[in-house]
Protein backbone atom coordinates (compact mmCIF):
# COMPACT_ATOMS: atom_id res chain seq x y z
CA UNK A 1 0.00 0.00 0.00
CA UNK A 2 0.99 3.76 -0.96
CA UNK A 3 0.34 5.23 2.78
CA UNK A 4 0.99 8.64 1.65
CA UNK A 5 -1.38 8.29 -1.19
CA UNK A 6 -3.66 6.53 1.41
CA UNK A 7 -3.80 8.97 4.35
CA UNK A 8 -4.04 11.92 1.64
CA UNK A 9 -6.81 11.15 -0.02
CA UNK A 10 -8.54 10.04 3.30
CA UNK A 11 -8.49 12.94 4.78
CA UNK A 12 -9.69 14.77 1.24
CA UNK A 13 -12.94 12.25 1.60
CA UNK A 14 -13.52 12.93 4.92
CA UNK A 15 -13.38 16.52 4.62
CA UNK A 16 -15.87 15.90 1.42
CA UNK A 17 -18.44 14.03 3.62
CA UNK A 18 -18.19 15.53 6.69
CA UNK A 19 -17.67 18.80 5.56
CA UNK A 20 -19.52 18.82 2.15
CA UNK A 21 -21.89 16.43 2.42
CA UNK A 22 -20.74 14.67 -0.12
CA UNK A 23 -22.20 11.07 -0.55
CA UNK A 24 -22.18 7.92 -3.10
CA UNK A 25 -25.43 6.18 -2.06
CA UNK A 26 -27.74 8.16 -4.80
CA UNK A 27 -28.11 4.25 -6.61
CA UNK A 28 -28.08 3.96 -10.05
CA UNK A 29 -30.89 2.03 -11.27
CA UNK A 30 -32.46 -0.09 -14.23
CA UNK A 31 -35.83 1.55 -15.07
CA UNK A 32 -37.99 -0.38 -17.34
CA UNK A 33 -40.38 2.91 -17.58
CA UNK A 34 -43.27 1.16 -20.07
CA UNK A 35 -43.34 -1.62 -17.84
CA UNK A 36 -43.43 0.20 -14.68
CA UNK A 37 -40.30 -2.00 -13.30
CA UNK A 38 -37.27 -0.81 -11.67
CA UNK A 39 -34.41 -2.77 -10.71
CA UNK A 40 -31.41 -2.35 -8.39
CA UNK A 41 -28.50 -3.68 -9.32
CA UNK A 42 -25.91 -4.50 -6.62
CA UNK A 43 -22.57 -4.86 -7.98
CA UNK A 44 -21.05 -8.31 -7.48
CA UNK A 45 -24.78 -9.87 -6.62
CA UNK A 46 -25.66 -11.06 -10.10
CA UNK A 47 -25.47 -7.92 -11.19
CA UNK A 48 -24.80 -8.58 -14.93
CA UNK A 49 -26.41 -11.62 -15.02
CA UNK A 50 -30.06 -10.03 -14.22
CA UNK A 51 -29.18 -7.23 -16.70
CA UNK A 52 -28.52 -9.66 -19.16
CA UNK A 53 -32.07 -11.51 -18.36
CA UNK A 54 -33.71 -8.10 -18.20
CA UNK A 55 -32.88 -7.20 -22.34
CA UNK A 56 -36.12 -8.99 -23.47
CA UNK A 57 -38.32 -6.39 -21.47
CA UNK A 58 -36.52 -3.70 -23.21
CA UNK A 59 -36.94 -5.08 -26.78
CA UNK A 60 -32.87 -6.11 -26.74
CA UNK A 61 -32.06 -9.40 -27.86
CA UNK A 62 -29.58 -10.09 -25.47
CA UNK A 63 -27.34 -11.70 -27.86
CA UNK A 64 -26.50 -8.17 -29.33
CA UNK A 65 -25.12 -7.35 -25.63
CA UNK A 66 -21.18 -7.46 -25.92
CA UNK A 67 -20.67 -5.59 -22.04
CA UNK A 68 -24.17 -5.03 -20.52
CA UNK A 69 -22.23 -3.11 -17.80
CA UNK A 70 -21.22 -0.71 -20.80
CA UNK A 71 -24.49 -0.52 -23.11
CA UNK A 72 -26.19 2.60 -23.32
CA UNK A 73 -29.67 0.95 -24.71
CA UNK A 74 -30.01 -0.01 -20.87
CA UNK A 75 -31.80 3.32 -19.20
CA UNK A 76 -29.72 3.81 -16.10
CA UNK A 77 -30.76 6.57 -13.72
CA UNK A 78 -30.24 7.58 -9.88
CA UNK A 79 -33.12 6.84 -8.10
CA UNK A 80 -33.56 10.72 -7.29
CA UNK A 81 -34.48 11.16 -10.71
CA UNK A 82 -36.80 8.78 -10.69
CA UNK A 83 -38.25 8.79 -7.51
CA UNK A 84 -41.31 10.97 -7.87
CA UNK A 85 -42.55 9.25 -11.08
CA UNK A 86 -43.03 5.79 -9.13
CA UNK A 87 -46.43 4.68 -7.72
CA UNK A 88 -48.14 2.16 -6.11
CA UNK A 89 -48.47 -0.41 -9.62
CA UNK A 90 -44.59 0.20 -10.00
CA UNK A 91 -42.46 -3.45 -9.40
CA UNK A 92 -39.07 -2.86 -7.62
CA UNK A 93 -36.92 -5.15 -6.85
CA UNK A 94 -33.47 -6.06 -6.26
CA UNK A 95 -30.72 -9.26 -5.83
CA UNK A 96 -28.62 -8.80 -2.84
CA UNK A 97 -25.69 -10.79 -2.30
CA UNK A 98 -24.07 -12.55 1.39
CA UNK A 99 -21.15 -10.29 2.68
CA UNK A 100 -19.28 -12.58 3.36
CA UNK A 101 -19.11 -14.09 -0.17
CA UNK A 102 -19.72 -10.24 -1.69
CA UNK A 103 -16.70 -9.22 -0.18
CA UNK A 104 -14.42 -11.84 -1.31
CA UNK A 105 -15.64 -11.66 -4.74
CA UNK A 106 -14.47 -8.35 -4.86
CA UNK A 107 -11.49 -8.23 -3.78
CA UNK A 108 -10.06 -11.42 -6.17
CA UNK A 109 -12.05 -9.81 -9.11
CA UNK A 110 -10.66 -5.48 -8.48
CA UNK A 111 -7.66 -6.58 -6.59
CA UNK A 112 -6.10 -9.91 -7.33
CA UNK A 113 -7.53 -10.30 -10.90
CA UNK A 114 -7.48 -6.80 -11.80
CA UNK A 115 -4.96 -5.40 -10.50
CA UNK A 116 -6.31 -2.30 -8.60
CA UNK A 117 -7.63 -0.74 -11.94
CA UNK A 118 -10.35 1.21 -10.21
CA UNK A 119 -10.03 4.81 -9.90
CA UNK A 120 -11.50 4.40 -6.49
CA UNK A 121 -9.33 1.96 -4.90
CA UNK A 122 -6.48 3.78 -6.70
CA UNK A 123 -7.35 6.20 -4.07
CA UNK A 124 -6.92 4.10 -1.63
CA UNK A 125 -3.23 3.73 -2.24
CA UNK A 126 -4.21 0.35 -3.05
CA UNK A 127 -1.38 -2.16 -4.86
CA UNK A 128 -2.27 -5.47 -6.75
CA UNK A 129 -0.07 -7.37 -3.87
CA UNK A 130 -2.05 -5.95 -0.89
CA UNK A 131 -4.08 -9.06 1.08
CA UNK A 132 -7.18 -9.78 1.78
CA UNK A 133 -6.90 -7.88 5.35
CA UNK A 134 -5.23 -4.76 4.31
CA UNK A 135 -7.38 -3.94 1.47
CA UNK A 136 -10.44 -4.37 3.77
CA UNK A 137 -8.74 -2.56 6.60
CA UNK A 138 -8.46 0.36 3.84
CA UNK A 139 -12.44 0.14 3.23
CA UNK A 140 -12.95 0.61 6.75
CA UNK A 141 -11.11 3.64 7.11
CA UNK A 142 -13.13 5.64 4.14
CA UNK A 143 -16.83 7.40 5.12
CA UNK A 144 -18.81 4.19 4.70
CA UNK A 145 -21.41 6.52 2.34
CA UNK A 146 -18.10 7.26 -0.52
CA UNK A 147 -17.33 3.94 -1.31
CA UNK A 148 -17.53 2.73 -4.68
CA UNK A 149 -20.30 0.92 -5.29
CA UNK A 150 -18.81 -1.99 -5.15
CA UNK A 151 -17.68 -1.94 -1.94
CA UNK A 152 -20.04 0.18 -0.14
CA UNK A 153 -22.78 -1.87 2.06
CA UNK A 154 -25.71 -2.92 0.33
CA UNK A 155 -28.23 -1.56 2.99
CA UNK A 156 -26.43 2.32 2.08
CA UNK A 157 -27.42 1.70 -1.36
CA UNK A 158 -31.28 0.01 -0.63
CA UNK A 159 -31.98 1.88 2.66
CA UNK A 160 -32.82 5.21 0.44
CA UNK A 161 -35.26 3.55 -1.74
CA UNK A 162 -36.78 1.14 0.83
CA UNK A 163 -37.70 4.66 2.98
CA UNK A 164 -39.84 5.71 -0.47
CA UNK A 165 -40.92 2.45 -1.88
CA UNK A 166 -41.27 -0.95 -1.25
CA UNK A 167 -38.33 -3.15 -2.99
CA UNK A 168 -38.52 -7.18 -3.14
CA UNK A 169 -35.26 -8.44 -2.04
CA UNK A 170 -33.93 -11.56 -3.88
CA UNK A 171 -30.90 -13.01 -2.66
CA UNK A 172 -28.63 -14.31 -5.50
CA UNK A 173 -27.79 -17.21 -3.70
CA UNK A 174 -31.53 -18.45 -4.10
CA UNK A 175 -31.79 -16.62 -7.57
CA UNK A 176 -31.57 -19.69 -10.26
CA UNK A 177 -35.09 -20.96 -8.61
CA UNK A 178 -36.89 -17.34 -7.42
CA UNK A 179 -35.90 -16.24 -10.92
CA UNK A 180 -39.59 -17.89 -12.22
CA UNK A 181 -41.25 -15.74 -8.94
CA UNK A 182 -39.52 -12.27 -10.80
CA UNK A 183 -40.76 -13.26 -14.65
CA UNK A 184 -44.23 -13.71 -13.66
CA UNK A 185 -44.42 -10.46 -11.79
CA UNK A 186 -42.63 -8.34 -14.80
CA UNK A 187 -44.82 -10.33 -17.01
CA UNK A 188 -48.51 -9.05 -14.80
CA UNK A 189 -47.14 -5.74 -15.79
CA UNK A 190 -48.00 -6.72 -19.25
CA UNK A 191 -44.68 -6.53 -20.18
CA UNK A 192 -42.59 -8.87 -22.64
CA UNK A 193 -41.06 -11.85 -20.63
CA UNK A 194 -37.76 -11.63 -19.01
CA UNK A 195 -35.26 -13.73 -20.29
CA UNK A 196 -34.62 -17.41 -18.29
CA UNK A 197 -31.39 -16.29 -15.96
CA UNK A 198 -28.28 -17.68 -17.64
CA UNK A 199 -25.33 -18.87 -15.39
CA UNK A 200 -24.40 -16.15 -12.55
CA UNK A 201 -21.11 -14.70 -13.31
CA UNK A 202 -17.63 -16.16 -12.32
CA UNK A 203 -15.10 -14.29 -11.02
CA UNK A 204 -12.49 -14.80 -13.27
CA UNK A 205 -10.26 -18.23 -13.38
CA UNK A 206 -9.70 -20.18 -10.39
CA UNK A 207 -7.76 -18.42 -7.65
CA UNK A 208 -6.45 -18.58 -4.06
CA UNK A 209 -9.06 -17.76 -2.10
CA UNK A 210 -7.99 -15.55 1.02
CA UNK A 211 -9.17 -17.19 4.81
CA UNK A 212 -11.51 -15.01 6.78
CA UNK A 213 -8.91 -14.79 8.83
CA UNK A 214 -10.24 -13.36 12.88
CA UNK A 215 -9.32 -9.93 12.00
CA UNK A 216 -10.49 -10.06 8.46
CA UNK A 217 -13.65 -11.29 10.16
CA UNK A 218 -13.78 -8.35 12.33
CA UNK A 219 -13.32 -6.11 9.50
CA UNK A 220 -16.16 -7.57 7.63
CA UNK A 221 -18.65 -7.39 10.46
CA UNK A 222 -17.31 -3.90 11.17
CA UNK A 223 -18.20 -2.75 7.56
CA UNK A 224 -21.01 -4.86 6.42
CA UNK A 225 -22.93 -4.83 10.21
CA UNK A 226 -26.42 -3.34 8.37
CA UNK A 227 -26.09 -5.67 5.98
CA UNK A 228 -25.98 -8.40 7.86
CA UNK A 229 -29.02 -6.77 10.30
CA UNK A 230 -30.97 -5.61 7.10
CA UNK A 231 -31.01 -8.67 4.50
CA UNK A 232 -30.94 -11.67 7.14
CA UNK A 233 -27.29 -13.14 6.56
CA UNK A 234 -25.27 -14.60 9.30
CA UNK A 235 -22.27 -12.77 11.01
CA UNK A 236 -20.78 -16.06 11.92
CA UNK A 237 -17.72 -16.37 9.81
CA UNK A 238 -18.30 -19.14 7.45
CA UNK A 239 -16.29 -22.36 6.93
CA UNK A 240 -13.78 -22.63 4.04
C-alpha cells in the first residue's frame, strides 16, 4: 500500500463528507419505464447476469449485448431522478448478495484479478499485492457513504429507496429458482417476458481464495454490520 497516497486522499474524503456532504449512495438504477419496473443492481450480486435476463423487457435481444455493464440501450438513472414518477403499480426489486461471499468476490475480481484498476481503490493507495486484510482494513477507514459501489454496504445503497418504496429483495444465492417468482411479476405488468437467468457470473479463473482470517472477520462485520441486520445473513464467519 501507498500510505501517503492513502492517508491523503482520506483525509480529502472525509473533509468531502463531513464537511460537504458529499455522498455515493444516490443508486443507479435499471428503469424499465413502459413496464413500470425498476431494478437495483448491486454490484457483485448477479449484477450482470439479471441485466442480461432483463434485455427482453426492453426489446434487446440479449445476444447483441457485448458488455451489458457498458451498453447505453439499458436506461440507467439515480433513483432521485426517478423517484417521484413511481407509484403504487410500480415493481421494484433487487438481488442482494451474502457479505461474506460479496466481499471476497471483490477483492479477487478489483484486486487480485485486476490489479487495482479502479479509480476508487487507486485512491486508496491500493497495490495489486495488498491481502485480503489490508485492502479491507483500507475500506474501513473511508466514510462508509463514498465507497464505490462496489464496496459500499448494500443496505447504504437500498436503505434510500426502501424509505420511499417498497423493494422485493432476492438473494442471488436463491436466484436460479426465485428467478420464475420475478418473470411472472414483470410479465402481470404486461410486459414482454424476461429472459430465463443464464449462469451467474464467475469471477475470473480459479484463484487462491484468502481465509476469513479473525481480524479479516472483524473487518467484515465492522463494515457490512447493516447488511448483515438488514437482508438476514449470518455474522458467523463461514467455513472454508
Amino acid at each position: 500500500m501507498d500510505r501517503l497516497k492513502h492517508a491523503a486522499n482520506l483525509v480529502r474524503d472525509h473533509y468531502k463528507y463531513h464537511a460537504l456532504g458529499k455522498r455515493a449512495d444516490d443508486a443507479r438504477v435499471l428503469v424499465l419505464e413502459e413496464a413500470r419496473v425498476i431494478y437495483v443492481p448491486i454490484p457483485k450480486a448477479a449484477n450482470s447476469s439479471t441485466k442480461l435476463a432483463l434485455c427482453p423487457v426492453l426489446g434487446i435481444d440479449p445476444t447483441s449485448v457485448n458488455e451489458v455493464q457498458q451498453d447505453p440501450r439499458l436506461p440507467m438513472r439515480h433513483f432521485s431522478t426517478v423517484a417521484p414518477q413511481i407509484g403504487p403499480d410500480w415493481f421494484v426489486f433487487t438481488v442482494v448478495r451474502d457479505p461474506w461471499t460479496r466481499a471476497l468476490s471483490a477483492y479477487r475480481d478489483k484486486v487480485v484479478r485486476k490489479g487495482v484498476q479502479l479509480r476508487a481503490l487507486k485512491a486508496m493507495g491500493l497495490e495489486p499485492e495488498d491481502d485480503f486484510e489490508t485492502y479491507l482494513a483500507a475500506l474501513a477507514r473511508w466514510p462508509r457513504k463514498l465507497l464505490n459501489d462496489h464496496f459500499i454496504p448494500q443496505s447504504d445503497l437500498l436503505a434510500p429507496i426502501m424509505a420511499q418504496t417498497p423493494v422485493d429483495i432476492i438473494r442471488s444465492e436463491d436466484l436460479p429458482i426465485d428467478w420464475e417468482s420475478v418473470r411472472q411479476r414483470i410479465m402481470a405488468q404486461r410486459a414482454p417476458a424476461p429472459g430465463q437467468m443464464g449462469q451467474l457470473n464467475v469471477t475470473g479463473p480459479a484463484q487462491a481464495v484468502p481465509e476469513f482470517t479473525p481480524r479479516a472477520s472483524r473487518l467484515i462485520r465492522r463494515l457490512y454490520a447493516d447488511d448483515f441486520r438488514l437482508l438476514g445473513y449470518s455474522d458467523q464467519r463461514p467455513s472454508q
